[in-house]
N, C-alpha and C. Protein backbone atom coordinates (compact mmCIF):
# COMPACT_ATOMS: atom_id res chain seq x y z
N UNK A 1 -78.05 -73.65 -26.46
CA UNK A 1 -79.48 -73.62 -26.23
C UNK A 1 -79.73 -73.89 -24.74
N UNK A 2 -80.85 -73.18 -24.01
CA UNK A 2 -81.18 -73.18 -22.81
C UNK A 2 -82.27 -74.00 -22.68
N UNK A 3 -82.83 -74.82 -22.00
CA UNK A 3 -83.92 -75.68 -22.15
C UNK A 3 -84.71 -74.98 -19.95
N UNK A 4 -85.45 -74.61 -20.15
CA UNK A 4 -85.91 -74.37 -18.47
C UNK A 4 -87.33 -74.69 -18.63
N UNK A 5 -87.65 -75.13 -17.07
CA UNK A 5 -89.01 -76.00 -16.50
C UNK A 5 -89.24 -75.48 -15.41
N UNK A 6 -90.02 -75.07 -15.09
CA UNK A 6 -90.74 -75.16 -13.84
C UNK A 6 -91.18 -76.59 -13.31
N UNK A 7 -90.27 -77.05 -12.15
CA UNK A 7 -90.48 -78.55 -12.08
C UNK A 7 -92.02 -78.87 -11.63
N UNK A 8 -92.70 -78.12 -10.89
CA UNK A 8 -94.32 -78.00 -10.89
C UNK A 8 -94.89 -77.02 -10.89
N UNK A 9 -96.26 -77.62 -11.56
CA UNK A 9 -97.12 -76.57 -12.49
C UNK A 9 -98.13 -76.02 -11.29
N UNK A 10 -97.74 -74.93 -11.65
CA UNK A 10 -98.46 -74.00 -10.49
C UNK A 10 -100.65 -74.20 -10.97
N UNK A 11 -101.05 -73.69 -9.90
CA UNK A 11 -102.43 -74.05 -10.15
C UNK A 11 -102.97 -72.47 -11.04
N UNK A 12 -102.58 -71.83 -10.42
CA UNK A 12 -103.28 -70.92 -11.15
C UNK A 12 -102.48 -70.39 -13.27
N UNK A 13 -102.15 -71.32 -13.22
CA UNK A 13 -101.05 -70.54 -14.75
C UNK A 13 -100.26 -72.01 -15.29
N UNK A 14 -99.98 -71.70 -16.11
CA UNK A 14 -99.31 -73.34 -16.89
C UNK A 14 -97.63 -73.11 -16.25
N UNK A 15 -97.18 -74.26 -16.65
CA UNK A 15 -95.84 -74.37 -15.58
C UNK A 15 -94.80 -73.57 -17.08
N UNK A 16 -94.15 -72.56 -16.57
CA UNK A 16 -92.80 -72.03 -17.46
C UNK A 16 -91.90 -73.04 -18.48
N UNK A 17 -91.93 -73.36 -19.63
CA UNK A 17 -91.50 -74.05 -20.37
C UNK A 17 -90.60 -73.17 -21.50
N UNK A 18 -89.26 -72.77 -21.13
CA UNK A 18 -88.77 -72.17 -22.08
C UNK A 18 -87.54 -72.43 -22.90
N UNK A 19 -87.48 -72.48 -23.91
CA UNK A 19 -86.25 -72.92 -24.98
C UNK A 19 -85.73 -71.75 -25.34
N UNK A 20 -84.39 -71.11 -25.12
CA UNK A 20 -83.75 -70.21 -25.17
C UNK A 20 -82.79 -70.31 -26.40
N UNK A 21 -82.46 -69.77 -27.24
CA UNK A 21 -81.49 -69.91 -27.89
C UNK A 21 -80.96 -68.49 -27.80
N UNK A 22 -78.92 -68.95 -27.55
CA UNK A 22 -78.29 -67.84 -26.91
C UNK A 22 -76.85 -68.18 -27.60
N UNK A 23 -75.54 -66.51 -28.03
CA UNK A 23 -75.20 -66.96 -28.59
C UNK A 23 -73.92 -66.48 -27.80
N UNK A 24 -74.59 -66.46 -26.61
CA UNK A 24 -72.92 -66.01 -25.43
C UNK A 24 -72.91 -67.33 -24.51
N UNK A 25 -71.76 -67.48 -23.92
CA UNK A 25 -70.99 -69.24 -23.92
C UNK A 25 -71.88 -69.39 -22.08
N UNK A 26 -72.29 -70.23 -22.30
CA UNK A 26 -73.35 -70.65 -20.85
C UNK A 26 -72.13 -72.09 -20.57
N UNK A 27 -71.53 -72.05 -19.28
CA UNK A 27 -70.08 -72.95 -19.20
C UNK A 27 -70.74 -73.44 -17.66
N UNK A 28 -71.18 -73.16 -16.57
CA UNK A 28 -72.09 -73.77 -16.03
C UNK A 28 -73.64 -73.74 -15.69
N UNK A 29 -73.94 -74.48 -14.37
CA UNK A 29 -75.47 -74.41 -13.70
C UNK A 29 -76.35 -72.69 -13.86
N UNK A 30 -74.77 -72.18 -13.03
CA UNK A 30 -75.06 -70.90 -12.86
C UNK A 30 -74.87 -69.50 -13.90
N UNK A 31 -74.43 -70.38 -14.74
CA UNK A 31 -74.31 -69.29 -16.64
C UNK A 31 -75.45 -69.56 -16.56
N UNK A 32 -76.03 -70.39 -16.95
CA UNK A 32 -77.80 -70.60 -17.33
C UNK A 32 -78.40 -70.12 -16.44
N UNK A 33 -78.13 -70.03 -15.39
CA UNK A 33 -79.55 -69.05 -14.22
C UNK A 33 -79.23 -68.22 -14.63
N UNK A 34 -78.33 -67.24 -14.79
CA UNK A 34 -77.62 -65.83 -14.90
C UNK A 34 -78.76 -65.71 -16.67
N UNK A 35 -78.35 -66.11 -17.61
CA UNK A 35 -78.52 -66.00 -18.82
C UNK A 35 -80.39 -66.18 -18.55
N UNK A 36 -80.94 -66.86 -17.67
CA UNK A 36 -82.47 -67.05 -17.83
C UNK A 36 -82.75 -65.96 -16.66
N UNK A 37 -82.10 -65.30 -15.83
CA UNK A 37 -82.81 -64.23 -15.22
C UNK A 37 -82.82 -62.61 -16.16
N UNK A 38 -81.64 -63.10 -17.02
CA UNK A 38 -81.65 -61.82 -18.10
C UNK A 38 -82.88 -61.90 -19.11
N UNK A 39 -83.10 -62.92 -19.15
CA UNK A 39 -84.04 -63.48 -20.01
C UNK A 39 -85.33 -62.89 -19.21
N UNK A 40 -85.60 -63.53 -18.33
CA UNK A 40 -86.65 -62.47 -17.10
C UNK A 40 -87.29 -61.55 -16.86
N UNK A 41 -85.95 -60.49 -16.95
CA UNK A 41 -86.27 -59.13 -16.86
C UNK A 41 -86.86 -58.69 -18.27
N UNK A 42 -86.26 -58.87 -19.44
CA UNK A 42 -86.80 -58.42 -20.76
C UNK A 42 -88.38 -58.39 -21.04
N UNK A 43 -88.94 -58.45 -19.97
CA UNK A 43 -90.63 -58.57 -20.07
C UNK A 43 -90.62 -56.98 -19.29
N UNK A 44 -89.85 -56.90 -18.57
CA UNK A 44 -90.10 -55.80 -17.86
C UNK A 44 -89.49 -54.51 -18.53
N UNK A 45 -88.44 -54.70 -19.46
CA UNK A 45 -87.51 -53.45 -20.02
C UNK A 45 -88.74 -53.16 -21.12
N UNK A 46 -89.45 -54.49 -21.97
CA UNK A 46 -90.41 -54.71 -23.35
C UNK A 46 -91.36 -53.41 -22.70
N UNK A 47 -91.92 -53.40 -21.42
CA UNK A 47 -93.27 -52.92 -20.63
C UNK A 47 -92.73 -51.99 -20.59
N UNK A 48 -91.47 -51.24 -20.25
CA UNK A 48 -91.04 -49.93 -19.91
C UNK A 48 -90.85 -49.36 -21.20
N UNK A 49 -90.68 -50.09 -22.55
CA UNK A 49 -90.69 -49.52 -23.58
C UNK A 49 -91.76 -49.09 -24.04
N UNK A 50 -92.52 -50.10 -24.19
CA UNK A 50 -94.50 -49.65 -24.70
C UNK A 50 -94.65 -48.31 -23.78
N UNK A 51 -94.57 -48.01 -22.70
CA UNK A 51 -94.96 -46.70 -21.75
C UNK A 51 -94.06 -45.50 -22.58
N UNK A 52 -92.96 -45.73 -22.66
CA UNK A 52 -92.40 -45.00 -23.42
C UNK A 52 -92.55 -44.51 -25.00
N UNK A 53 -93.10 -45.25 -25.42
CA UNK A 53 -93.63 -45.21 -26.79
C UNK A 53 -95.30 -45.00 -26.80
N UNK A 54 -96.09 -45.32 -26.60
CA UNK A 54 -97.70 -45.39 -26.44
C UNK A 54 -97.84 -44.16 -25.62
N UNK A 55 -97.18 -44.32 -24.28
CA UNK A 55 -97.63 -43.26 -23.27
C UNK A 55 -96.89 -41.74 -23.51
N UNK A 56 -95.75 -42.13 -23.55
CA UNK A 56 -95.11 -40.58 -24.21
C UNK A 56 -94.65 -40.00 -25.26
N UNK A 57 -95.41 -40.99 -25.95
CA UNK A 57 -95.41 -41.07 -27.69
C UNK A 57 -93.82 -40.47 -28.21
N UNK A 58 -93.08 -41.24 -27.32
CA UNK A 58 -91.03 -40.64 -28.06
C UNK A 58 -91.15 -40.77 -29.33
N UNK A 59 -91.69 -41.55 -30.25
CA UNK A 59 -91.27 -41.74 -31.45
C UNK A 59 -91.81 -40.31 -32.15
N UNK A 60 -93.20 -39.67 -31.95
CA UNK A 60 -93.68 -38.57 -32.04
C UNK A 60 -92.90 -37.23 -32.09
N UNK A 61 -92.10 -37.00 -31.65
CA UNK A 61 -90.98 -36.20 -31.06
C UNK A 61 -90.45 -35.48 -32.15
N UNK A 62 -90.69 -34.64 -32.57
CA UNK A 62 -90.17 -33.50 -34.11
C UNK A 62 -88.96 -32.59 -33.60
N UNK A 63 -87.90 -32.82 -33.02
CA UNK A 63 -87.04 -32.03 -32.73
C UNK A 63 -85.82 -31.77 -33.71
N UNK A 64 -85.71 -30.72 -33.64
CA UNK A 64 -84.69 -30.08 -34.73
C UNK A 64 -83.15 -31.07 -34.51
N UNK A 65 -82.38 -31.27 -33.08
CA UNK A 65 -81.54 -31.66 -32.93
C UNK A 65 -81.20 -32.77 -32.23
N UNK A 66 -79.98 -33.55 -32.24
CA UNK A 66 -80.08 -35.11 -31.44
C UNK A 66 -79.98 -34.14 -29.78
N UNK A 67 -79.69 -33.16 -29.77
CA UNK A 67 -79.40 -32.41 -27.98
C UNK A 67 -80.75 -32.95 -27.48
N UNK A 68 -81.55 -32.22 -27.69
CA UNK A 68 -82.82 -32.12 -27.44
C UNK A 68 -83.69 -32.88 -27.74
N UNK A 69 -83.78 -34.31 -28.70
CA UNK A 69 -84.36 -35.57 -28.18
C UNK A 69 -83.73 -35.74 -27.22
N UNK A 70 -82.34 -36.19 -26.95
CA UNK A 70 -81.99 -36.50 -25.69
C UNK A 70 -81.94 -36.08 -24.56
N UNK A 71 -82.11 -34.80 -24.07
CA UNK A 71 -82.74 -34.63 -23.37
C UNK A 71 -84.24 -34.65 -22.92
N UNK A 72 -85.11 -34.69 -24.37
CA UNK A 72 -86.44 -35.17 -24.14
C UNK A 72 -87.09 -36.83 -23.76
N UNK A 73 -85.79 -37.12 -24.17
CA UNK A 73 -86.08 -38.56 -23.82
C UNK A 73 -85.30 -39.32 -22.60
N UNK A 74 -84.34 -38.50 -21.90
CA UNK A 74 -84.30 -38.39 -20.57
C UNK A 74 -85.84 -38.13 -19.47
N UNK A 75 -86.63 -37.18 -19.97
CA UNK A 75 -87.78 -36.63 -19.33
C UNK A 75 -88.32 -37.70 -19.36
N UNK A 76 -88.57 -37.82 -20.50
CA UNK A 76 -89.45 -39.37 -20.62
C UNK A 76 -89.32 -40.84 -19.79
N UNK A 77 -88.31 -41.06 -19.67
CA UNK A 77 -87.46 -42.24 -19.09
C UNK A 77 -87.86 -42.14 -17.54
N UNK A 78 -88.02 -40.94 -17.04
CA UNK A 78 -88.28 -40.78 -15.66
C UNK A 78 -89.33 -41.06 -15.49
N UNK A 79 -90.59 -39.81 -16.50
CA UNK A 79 -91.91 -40.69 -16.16
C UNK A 79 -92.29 -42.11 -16.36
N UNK A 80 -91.98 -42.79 -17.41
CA UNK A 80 -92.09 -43.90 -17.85
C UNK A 80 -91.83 -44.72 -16.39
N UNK A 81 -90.81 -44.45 -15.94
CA UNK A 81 -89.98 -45.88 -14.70
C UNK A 81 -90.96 -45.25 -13.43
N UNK A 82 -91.63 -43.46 -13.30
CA UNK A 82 -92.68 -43.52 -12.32
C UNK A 82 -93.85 -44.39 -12.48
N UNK A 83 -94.23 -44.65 -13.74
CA UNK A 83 -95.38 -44.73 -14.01
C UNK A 83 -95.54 -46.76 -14.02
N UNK A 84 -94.51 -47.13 -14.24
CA UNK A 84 -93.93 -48.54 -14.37
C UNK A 84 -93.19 -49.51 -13.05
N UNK A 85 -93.22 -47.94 -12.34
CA UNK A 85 -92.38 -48.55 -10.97
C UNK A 85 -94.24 -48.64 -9.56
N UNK A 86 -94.72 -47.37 -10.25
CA UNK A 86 -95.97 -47.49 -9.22
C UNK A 86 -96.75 -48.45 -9.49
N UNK A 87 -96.78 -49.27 -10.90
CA UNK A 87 -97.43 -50.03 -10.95
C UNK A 87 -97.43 -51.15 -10.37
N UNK A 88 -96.02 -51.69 -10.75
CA UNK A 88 -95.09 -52.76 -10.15
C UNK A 88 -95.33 -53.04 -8.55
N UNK A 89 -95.41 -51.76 -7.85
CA UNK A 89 -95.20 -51.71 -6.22
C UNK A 89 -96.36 -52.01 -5.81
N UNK A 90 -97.15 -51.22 -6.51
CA UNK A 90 -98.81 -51.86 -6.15
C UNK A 90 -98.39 -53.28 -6.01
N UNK A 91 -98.81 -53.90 -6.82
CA UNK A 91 -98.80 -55.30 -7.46
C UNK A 91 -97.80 -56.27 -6.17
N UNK A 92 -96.75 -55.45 -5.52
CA UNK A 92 -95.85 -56.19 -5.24
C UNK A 92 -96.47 -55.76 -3.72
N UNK A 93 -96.60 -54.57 -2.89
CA UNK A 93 -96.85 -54.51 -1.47
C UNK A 93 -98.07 -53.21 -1.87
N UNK A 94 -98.89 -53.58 -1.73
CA UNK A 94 -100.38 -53.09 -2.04
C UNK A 94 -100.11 -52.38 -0.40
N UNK A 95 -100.21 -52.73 0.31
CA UNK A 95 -100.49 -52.06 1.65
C UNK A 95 -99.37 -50.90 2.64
N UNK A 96 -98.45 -50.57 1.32
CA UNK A 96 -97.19 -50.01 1.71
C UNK A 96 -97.88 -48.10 2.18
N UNK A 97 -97.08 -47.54 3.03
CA UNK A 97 -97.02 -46.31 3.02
C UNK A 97 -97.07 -45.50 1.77
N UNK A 98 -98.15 -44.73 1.27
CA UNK A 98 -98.10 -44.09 -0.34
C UNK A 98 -96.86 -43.16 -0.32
N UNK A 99 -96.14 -42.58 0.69
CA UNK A 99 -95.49 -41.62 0.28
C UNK A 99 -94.10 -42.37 -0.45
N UNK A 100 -94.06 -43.62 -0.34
CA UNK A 100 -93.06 -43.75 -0.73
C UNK A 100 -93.34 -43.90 -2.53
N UNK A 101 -94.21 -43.23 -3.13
CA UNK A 101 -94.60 -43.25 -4.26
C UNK A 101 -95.36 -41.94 -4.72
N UNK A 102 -96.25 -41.23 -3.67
CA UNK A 102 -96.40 -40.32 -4.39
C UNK A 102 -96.58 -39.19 -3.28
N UNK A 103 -96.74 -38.06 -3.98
CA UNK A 103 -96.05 -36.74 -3.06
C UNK A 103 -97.52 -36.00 -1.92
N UNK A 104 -97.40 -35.55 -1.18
CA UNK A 104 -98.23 -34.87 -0.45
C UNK A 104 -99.30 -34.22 -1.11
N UNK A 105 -98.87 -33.22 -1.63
CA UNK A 105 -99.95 -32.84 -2.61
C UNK A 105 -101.22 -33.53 -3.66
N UNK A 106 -100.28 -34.51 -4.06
CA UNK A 106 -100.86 -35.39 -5.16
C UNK A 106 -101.98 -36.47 -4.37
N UNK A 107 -101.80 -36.72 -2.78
CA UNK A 107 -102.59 -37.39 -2.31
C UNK A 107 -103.80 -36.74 -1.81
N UNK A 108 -103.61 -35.11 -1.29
CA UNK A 108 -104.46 -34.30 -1.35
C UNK A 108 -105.45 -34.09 -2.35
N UNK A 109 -104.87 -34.03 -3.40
CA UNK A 109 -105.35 -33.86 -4.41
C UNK A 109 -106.63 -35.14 -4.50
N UNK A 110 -105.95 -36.28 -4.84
CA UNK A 110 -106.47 -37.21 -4.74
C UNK A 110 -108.15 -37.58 -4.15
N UNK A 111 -107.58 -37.40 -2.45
CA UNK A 111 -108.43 -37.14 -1.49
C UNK A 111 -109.87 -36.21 -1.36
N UNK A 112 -109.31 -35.47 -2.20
CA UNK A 112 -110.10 -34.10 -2.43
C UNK A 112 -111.33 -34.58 -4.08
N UNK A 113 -110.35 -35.10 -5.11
CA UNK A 113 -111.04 -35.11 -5.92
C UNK A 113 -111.74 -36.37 -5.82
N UNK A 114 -111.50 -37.57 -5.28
CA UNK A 114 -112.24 -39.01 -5.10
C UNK A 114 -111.93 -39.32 -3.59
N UNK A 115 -112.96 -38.81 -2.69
CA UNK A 115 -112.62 -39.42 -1.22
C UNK A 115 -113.49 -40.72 -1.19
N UNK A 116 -112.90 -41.49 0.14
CA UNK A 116 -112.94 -42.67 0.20
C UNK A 116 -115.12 -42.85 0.25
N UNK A 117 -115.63 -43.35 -0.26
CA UNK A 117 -116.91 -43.46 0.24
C UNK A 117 -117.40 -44.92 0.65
N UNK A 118 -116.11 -46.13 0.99
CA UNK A 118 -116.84 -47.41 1.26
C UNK A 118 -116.74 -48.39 0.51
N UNK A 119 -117.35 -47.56 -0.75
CA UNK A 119 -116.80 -48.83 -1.89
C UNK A 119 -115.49 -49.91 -1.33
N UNK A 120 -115.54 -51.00 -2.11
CA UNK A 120 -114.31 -52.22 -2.01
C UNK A 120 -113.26 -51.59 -1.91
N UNK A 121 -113.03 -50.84 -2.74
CA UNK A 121 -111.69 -50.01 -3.10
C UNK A 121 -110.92 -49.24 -1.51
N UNK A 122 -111.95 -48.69 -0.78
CA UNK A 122 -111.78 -47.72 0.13
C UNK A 122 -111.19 -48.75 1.21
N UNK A 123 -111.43 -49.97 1.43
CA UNK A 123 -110.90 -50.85 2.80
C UNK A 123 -109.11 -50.64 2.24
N UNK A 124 -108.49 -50.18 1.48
CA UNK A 124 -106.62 -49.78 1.26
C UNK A 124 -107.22 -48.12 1.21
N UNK A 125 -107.90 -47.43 2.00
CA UNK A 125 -107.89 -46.52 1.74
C UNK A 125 -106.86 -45.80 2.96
N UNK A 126 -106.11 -44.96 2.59
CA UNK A 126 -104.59 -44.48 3.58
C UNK A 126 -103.51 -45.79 2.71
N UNK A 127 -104.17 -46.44 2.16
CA UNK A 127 -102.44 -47.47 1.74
C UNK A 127 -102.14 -46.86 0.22
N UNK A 128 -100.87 -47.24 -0.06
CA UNK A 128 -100.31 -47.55 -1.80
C UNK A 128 -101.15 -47.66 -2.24
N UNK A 129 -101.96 -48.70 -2.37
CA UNK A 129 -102.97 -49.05 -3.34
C UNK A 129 -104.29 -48.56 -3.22
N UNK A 130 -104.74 -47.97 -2.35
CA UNK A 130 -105.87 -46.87 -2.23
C UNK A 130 -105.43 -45.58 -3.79
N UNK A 131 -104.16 -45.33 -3.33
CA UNK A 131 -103.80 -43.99 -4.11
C UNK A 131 -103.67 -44.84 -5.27
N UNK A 132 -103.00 -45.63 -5.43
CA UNK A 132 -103.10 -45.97 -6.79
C UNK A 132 -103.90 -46.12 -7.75
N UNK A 133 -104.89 -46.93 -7.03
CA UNK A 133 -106.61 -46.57 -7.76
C UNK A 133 -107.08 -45.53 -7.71
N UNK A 134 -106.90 -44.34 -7.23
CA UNK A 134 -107.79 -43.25 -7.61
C UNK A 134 -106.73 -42.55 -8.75
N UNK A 135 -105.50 -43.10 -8.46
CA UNK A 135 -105.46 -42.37 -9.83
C UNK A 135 -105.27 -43.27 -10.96
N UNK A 136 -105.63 -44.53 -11.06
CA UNK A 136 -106.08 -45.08 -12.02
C UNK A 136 -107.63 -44.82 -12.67
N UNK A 137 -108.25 -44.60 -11.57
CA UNK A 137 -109.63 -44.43 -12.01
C UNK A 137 -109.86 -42.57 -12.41
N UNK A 138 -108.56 -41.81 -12.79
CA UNK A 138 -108.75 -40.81 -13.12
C UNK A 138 -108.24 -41.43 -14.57
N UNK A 139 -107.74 -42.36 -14.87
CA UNK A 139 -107.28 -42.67 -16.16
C UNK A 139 -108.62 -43.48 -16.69
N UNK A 140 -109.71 -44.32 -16.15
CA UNK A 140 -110.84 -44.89 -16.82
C UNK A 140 -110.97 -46.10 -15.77
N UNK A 141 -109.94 -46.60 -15.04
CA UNK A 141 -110.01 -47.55 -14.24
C UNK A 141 -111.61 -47.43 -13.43
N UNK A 142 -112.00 -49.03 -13.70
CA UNK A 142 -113.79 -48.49 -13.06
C UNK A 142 -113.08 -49.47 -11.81
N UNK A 143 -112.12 -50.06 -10.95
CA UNK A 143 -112.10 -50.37 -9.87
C UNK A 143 -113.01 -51.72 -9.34
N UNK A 144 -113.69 -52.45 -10.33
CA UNK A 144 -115.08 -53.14 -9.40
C UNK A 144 -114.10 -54.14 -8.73
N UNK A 145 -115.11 -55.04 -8.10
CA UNK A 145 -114.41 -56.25 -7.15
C UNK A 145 -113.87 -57.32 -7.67
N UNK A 146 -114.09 -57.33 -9.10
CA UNK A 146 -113.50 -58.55 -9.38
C UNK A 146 -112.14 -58.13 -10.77
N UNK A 147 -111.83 -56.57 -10.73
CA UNK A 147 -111.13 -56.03 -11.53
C UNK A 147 -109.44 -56.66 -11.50
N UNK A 148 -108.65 -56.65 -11.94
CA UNK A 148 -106.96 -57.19 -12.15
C UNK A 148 -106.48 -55.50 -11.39
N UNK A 149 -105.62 -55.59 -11.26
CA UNK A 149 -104.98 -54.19 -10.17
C UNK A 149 -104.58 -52.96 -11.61
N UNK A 150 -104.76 -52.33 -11.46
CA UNK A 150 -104.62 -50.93 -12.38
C UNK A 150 -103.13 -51.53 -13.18
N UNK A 151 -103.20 -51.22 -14.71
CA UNK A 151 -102.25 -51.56 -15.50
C UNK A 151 -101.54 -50.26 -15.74
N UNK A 152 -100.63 -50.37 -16.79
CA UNK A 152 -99.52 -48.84 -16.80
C UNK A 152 -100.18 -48.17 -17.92
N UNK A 153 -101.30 -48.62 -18.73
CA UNK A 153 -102.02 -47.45 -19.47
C UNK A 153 -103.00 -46.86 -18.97
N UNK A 154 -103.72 -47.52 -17.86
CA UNK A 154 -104.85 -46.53 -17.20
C UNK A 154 -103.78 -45.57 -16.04
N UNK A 155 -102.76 -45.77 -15.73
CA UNK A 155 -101.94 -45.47 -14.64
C UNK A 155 -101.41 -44.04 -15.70
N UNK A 156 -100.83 -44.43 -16.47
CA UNK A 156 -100.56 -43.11 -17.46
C UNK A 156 -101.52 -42.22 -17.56
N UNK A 157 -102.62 -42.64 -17.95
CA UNK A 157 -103.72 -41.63 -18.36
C UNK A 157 -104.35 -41.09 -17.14
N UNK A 158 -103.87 -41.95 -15.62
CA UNK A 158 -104.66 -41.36 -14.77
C UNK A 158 -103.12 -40.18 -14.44
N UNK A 159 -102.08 -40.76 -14.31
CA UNK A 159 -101.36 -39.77 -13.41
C UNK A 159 -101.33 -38.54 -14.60
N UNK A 160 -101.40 -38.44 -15.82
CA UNK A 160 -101.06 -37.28 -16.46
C UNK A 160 -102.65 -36.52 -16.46
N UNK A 161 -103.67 -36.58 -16.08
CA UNK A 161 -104.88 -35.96 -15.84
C UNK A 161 -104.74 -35.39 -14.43
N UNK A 162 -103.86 -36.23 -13.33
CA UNK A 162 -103.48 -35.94 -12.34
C UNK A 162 -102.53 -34.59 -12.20
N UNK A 163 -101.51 -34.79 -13.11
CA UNK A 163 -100.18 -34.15 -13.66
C UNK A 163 -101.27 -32.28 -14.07
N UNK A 164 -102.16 -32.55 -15.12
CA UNK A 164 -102.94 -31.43 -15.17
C UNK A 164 -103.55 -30.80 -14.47
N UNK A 165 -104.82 -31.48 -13.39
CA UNK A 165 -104.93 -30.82 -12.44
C UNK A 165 -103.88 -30.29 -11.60
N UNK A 166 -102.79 -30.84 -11.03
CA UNK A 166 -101.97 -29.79 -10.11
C UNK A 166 -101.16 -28.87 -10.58
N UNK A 167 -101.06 -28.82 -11.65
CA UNK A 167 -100.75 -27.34 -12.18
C UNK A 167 -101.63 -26.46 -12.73
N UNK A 168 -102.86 -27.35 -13.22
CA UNK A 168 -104.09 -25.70 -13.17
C UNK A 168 -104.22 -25.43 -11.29
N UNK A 169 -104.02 -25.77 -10.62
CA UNK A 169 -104.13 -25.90 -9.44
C UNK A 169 -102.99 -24.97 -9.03
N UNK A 170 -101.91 -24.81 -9.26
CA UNK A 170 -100.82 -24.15 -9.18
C UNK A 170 -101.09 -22.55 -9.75
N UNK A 171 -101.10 -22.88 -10.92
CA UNK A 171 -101.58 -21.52 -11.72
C UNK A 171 -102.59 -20.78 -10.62
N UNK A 172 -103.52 -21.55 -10.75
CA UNK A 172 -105.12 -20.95 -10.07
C UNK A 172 -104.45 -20.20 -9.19
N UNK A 173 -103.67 -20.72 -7.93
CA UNK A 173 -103.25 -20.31 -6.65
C UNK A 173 -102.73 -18.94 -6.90
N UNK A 174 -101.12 -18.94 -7.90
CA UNK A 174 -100.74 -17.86 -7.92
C UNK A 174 -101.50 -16.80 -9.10
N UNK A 175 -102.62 -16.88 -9.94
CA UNK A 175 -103.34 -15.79 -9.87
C UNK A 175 -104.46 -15.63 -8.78
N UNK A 176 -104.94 -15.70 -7.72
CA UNK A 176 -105.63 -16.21 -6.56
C UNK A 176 -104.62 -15.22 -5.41
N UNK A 177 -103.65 -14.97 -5.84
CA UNK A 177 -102.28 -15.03 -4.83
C UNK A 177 -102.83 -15.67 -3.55
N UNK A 178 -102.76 -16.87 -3.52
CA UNK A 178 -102.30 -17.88 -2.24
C UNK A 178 -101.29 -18.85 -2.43
């Protein structure tokens, strides 16, 4: 059994109090950090699963053969860790360069369909988190000032409305021929 404390209680949140029970051999200090950072992450694999299940509904999946779930659930796995990783980055460096998250087009796009007008939102406007909210707020995200930062179900619903427009956008072009 693992017994862990946060030796002080942070102000904003109650201090980490966790009782682990584990049935692989913890022999020192550093088995138990090792065994409680695995412990850690499982909030984050739990979150990448719900996206995967809720957002790309895998369980939904009527395929004739195991080939082809697995490869469908390869597809999936990618969006899921985009959609779970942009969230994350927000959250973690809000003021980062967007390209390192999303593509030229998609910020165009963006730009084009919600430009900056002032609102709170618009002072990260050119950052990560500018783009991130507009395409949260293509998923329902209303953005106000006292909102929590875009979660991975408005982030789903915004990037796959996103995902639609640039391929009617695509289409359009090449019957358009441009």
């Amino acid at each position: 059994m693992l017994h862990a404390q946060e030796r002080q209680e942070p102000t904003h949140r109650p201090r980490i109090d966790w009782k682990l029970i584990t049935d692989l051999p913890v022999l020192s200090h550093e088995g138990a950090i090792e065994k409680l950072d695995w412990y850690a992450m499982r909030w984050k694999i739990e979150i990448f699963h719900k996206i995967l299940k809720s957002g790309c509904k895998a369980e939904e999946a009527r395929l004739q053969t195991a080939e082809r779930l697995v490869k469908l659930i390869a597809v999936f796995c990618i969006l899921a860790w985009r959609i779970f990783w942009m969230t994350m980055l927000n959250r973690a460096t809000p003021d980062a360069d967007p390209t390192v998250a999303i593509t030229p087009i998609e910020m165009k796009l963006l730009d084009h369909l919600l430009p900056d007008k002032g609102e709170p939102p618009a002072s990260r406007a050119g950052t990560l988190s500018g783009y991130v909210i507009k395409i949260a707020k293509l998923g329902g995200y209303l953005a106000r000032a006292h909102d929590p930062p875009p979660g991975n179900t408005v982030m789903w619903r915004g990037l796959s409305c996103l995902t639609d427009i640039r391929i009617g956008m695509t289409i359009g072009a090449e019957l358009m021929g441009n």
